[in-house]
Protein backbone atom coordinates (compact mmCIF):
# COMPACT_ATOMS: atom_id res chain seq x y z
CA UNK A 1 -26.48 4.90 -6.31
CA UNK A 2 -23.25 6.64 -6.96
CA UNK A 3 -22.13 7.01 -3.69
CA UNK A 4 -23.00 2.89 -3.53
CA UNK A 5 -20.98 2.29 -6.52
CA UNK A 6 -18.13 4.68 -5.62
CA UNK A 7 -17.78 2.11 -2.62
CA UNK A 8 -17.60 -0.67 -4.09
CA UNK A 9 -14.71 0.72 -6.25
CA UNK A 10 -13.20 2.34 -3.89
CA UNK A 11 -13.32 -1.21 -1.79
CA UNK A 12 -11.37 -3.20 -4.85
CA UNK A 13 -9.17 -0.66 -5.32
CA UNK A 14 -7.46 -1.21 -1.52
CA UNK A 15 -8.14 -4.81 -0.78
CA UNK A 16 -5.89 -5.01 -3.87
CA UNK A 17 -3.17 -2.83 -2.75
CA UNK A 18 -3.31 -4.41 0.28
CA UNK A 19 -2.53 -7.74 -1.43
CA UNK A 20 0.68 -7.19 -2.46
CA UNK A 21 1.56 -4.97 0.69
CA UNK A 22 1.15 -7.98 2.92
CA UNK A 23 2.78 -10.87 0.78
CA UNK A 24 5.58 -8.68 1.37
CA UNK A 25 5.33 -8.39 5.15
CA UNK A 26 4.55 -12.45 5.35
CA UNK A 27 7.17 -13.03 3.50
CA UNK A 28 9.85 -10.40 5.32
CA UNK A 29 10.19 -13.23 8.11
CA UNK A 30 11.55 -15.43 6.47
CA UNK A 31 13.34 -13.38 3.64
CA UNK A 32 15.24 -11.44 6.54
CA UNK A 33 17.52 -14.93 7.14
CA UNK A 34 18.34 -15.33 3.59
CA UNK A 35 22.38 -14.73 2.92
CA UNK A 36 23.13 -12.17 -0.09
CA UNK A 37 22.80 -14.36 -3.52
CA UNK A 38 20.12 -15.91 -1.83
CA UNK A 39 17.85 -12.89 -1.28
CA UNK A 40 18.51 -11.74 -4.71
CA UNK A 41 16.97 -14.71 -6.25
CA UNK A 42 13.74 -14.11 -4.03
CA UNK A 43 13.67 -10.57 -4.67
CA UNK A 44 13.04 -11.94 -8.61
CA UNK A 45 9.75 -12.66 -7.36
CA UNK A 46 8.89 -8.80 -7.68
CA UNK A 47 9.34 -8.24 -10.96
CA UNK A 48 6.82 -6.92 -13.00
CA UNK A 49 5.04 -5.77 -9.29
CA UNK A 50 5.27 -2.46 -10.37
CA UNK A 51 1.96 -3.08 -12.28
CA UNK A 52 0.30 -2.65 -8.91
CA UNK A 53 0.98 1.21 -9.27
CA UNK A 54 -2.17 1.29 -11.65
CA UNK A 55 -4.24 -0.49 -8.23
CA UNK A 56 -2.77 2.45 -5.77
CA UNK A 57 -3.89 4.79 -8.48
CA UNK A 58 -7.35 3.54 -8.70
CA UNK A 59 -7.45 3.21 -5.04
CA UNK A 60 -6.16 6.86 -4.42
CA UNK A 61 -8.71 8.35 -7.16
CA UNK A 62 -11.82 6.48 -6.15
CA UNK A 63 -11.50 6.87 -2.15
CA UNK A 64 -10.85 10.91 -3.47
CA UNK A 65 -13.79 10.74 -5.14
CA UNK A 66 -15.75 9.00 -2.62
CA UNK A 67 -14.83 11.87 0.27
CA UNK A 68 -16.17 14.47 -2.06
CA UNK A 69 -19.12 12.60 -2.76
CA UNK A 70 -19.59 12.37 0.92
CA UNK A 71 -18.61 16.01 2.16
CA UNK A 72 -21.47 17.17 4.18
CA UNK A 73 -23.44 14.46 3.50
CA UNK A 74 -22.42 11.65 5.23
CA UNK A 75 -21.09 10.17 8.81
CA UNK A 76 -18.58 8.44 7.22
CA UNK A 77 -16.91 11.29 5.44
CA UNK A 78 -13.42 11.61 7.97
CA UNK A 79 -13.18 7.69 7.91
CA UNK A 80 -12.72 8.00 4.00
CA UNK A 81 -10.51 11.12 4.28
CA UNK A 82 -8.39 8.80 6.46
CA UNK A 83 -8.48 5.76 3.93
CA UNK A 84 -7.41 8.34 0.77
CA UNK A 85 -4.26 9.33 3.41
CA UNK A 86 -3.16 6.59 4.10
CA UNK A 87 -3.32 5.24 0.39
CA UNK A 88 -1.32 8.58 0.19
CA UNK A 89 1.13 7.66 2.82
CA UNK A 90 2.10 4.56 1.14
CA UNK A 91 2.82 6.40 -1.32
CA UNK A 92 5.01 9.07 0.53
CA UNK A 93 6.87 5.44 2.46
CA UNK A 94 7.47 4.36 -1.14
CA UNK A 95 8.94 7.41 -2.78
CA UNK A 96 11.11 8.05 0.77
CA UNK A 97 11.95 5.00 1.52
CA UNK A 98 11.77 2.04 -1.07
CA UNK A 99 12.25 3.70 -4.17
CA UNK A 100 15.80 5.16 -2.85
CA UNK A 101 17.21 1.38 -2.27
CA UNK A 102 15.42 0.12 -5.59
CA UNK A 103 17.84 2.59 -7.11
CA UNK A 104 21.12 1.89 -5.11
CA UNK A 105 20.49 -2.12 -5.47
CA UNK A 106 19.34 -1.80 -9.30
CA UNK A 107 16.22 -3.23 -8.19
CA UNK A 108 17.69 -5.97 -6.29
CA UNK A 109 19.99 -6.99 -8.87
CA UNK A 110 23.33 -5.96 -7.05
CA UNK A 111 24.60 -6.20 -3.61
CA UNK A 112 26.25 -2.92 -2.27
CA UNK A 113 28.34 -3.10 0.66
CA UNK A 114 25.54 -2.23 2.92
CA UNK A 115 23.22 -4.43 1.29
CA UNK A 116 22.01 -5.62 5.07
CA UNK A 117 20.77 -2.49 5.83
CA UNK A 118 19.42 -1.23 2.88
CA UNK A 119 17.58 -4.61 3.02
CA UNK A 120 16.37 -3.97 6.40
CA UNK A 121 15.22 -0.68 5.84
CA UNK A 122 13.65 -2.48 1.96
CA UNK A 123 11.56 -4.58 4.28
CA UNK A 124 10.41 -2.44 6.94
CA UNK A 125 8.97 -0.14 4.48
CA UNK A 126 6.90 -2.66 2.96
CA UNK A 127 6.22 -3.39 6.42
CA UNK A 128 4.42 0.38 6.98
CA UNK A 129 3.37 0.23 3.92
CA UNK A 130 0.62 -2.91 4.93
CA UNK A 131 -0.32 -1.29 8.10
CA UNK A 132 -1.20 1.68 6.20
CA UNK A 133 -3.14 -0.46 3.47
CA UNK A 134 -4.38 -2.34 6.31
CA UNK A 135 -5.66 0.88 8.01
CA UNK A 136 -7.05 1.92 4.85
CA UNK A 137 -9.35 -0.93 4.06
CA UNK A 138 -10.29 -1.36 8.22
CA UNK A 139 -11.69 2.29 8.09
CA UNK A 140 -13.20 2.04 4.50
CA UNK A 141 -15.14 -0.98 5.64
CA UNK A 142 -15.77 0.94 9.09
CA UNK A 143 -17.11 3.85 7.41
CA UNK A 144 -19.79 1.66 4.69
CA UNK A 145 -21.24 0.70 8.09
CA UNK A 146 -21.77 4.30 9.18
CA UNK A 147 -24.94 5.89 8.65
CA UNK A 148 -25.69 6.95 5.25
CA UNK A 149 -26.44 10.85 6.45
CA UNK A 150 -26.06 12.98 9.42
């Protein structure tokens, strides 16, 4: 019953970090032909995303939690492992590659003079950052179809 409930969790916990992860890649399209005072006012849509931290949390400690429920004892062990890294690895694209342009732009509040890149490269992690979600909640749900033991 654990294990069952640890799932369930666990399944929440990315489907909702995928949410925000690809409003931001549906909506890269079109914010990528925005001019500068114009992509600042869209970027005002993010505020207050940074709530969603709590989500990645839950998501990163209950897919943990899950794989060492299911060490030994389980089929479906690896395909966990492999959701809890690459919850992790959205992490590591954040902290490498978002974070360092929320800091140069003041959050999208100014526009440096390279504002075009550090937009591209803004967008494209948020980009890698829903694949990995998307991987995430793929092999979760792959892995809940798995046999329940070896």
């Amino acid at each position: 019953m654990a294990i069952y409930s640890l799932r369930v969790v666990s399944f929440i916990f990315v489907a909702l970090a995928f949410v925000p992860a690809a409003a931001h890649f549906f909506a890269m399209f079109n914010k990528m032909k925005l001019d500068g005072p114009n992509y600042l006012a869209a970027q005002r849509a993010y505020d207050g995303w940074n709530l969603f931290g709590i989500v990645v949390l839950g998501a990163l400690l209950s897919t943990a939690a899950l794989a060492i429920l299911l060490y030994r004892a389980s089929a479906s062990f690896g395909l966990v492992v492999v959701a809890f890294l690459s919850i992790g690895a959205t992490q590591f694209a954040f902290w490498t590659l978002t974070y360092p342009i929320n800091q140069a732009t003041r959050n999208w509040t100014v526009l440096p003079e390279n504002w075009e890149l550090l937009r591209r490269q803004w967008e494209y992690s948020h980009a890698i950052a829903a694949g990995l979600n998307a991987l995430a909640l793929l092999v979760l749900f792959i892995s809940a179809l798995r046999p329940a033991v070896r």
